[in-house]
Protein backbone atom coordinates (compact mmCIF):
# COMPACT_ATOMS: atom_id res chain seq x y z
CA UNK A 1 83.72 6.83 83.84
CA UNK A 2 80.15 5.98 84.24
CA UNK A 3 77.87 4.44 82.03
CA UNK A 4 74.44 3.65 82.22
CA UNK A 5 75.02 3.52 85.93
CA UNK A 6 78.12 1.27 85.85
CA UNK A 7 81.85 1.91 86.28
CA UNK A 8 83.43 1.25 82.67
CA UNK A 9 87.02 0.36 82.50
CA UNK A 10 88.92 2.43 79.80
CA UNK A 11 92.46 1.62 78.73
CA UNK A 12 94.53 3.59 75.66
CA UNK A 13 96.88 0.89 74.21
CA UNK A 14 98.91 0.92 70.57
CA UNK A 15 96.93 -0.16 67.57
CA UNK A 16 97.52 -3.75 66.87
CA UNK A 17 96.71 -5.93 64.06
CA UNK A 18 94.18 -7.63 66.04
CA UNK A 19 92.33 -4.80 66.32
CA UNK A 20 91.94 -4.29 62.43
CA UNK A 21 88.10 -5.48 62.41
CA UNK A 22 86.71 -3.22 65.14
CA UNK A 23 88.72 -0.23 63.95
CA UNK A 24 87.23 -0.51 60.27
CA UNK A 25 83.68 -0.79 61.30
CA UNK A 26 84.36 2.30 64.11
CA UNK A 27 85.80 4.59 61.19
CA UNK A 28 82.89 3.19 58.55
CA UNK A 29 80.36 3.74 60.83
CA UNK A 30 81.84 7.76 62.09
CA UNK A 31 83.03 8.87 58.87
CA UNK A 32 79.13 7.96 57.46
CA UNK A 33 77.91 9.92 59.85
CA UNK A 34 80.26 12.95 59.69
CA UNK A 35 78.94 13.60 55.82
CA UNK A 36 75.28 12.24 56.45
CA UNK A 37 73.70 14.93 53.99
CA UNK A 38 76.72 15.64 52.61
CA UNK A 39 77.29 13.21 50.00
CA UNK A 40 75.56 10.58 48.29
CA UNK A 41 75.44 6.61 49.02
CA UNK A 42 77.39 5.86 46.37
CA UNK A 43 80.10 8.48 46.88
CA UNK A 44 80.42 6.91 50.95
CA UNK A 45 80.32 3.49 49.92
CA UNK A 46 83.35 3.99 47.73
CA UNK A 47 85.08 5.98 50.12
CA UNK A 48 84.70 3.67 52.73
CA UNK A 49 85.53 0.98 50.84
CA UNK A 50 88.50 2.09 49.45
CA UNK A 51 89.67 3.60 53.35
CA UNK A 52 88.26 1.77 55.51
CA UNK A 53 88.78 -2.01 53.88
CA UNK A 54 90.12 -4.37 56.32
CA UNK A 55 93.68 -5.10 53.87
CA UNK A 56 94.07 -1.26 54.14
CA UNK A 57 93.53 -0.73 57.85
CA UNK A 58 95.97 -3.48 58.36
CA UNK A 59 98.11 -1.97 56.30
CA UNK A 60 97.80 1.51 58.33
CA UNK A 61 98.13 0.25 61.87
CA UNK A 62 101.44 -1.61 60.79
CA UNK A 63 102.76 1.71 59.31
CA UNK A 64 101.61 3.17 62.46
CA UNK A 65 99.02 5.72 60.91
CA UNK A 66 96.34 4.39 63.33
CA UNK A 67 98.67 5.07 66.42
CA UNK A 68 96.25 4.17 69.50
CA UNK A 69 92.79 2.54 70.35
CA UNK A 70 90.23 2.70 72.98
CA UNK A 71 89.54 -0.44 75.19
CA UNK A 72 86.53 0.01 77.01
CA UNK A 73 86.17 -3.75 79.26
CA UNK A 74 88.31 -5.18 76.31
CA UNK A 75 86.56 -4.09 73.33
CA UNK A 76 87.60 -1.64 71.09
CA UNK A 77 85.74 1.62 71.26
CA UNK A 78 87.53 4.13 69.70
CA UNK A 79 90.74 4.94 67.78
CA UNK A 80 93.39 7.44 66.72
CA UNK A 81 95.67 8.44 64.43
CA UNK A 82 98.24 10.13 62.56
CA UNK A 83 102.40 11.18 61.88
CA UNK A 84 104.36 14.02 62.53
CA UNK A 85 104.71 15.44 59.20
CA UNK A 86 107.77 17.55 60.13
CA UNK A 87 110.40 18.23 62.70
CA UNK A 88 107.59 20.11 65.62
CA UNK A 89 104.26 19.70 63.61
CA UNK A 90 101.69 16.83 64.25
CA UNK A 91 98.90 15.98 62.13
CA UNK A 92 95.78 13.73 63.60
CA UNK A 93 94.47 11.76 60.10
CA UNK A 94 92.05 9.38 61.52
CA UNK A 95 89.40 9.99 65.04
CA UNK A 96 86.82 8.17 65.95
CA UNK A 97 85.05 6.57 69.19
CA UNK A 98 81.96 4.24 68.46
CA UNK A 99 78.67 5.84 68.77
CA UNK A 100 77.98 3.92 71.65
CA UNK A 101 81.07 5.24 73.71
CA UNK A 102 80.71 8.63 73.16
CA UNK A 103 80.62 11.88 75.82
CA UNK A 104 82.58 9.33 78.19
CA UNK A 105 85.82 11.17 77.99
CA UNK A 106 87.45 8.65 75.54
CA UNK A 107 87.66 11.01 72.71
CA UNK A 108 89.79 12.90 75.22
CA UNK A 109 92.22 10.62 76.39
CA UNK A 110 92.81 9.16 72.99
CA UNK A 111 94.07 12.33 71.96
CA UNK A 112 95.75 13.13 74.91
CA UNK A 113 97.75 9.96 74.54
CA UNK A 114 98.18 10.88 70.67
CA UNK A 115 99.88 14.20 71.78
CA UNK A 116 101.76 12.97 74.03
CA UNK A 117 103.39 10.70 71.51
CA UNK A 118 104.03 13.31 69.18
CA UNK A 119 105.15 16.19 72.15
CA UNK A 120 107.35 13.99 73.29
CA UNK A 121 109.06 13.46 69.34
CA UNK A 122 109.42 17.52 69.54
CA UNK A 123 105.45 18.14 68.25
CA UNK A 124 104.92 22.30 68.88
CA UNK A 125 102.10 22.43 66.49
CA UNK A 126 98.94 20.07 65.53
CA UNK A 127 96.83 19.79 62.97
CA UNK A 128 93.29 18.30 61.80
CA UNK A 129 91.35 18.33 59.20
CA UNK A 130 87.48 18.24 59.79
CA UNK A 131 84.74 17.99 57.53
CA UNK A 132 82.42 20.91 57.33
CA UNK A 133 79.71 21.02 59.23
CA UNK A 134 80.79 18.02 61.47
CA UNK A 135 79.27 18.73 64.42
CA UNK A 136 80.33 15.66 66.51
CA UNK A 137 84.02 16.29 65.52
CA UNK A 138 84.04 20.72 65.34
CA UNK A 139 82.63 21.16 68.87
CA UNK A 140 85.16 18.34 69.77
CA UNK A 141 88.22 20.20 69.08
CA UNK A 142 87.26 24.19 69.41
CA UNK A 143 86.78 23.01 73.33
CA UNK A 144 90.58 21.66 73.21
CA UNK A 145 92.41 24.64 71.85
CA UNK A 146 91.90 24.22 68.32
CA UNK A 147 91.21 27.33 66.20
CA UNK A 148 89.96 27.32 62.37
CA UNK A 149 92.72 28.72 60.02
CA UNK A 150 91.59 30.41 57.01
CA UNK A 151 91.47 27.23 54.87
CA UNK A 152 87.84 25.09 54.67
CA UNK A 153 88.22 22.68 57.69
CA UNK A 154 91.99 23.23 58.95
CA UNK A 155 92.01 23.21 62.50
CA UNK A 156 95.67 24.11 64.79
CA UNK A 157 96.76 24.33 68.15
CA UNK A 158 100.05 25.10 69.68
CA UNK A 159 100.99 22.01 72.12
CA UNK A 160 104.39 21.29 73.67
């Protein structure tokens, strides 16, 4: 990977505690600008606040909903994640990579490691949900298989 003329070094680990801090501001900061025009201040400050709080992003990477982060030279840039929510069916809940790490291929390989997971736990089918009119995240998945299912924002593709 380049960037800005230098080589960057990109690892996929598990979400950790440690990383609670970085993965907040990294899902604050995407999920603002997902609904930018969408909805009001006040509605994203609450939502943020109530998702994105540091006590409940702990709380999600040690119940492994936040499955996997991006380490680009040590930092975290990016993060994943999501359960199987039954026997061969995969759901992604939470995807974002920090503005400044974007179109580098991490997107990619945080998801690839996120399907891997769940392919390998008997995942067939997997889901997303994506705001409407998201055109960082809609673009995103169309170009890795995803198709729109009737429903507002449901996204599936057949993996495994």
């Amino acid at each position: 990977m380049i960037r800005e003329g230098l080589t960057i070094n990109i690892s996929i680990i598990k979400a950790a505690p440690e990383h609670t801090e970085e993965i907040s501001r990294i899902c604050s900061i995407g999920w603002r600008q997902t609904v930018q025009g969408i909805y009001d201040e006040e509605y994203q400050a609450k939502n943020v606040e109530h998702w994105y709080n540091h006590e409940r992003v702990l709380e999600d990477i040690v119940q492994g909903a936040y499955t996997h982060v991006a380490l680009v030279d040590g930092e975290v840039a990016g993060t994943i994640g999501g359960v199987m929510t039954g026997p061969s069916v995969s759901e992604i809940f939470v995807f974002y990579v920090d503005e400044n790490y974007r179109y580098q291929g991490i997107g990619a390989r945080l998801l690839e490691a996120f399907t891997m997971e769940h392919v390998e736990k008997g995942a067939r089918e997997q889901y997303v949900s994506v705001e409407e009119g998201n055109e960082l995240g809609i673009p995103f998945y169309k170009a890795r298989g995803f198709r729109q299912l009737d429903q507002k924002g449901r996204y599936l593709r057949r993996i495994g």
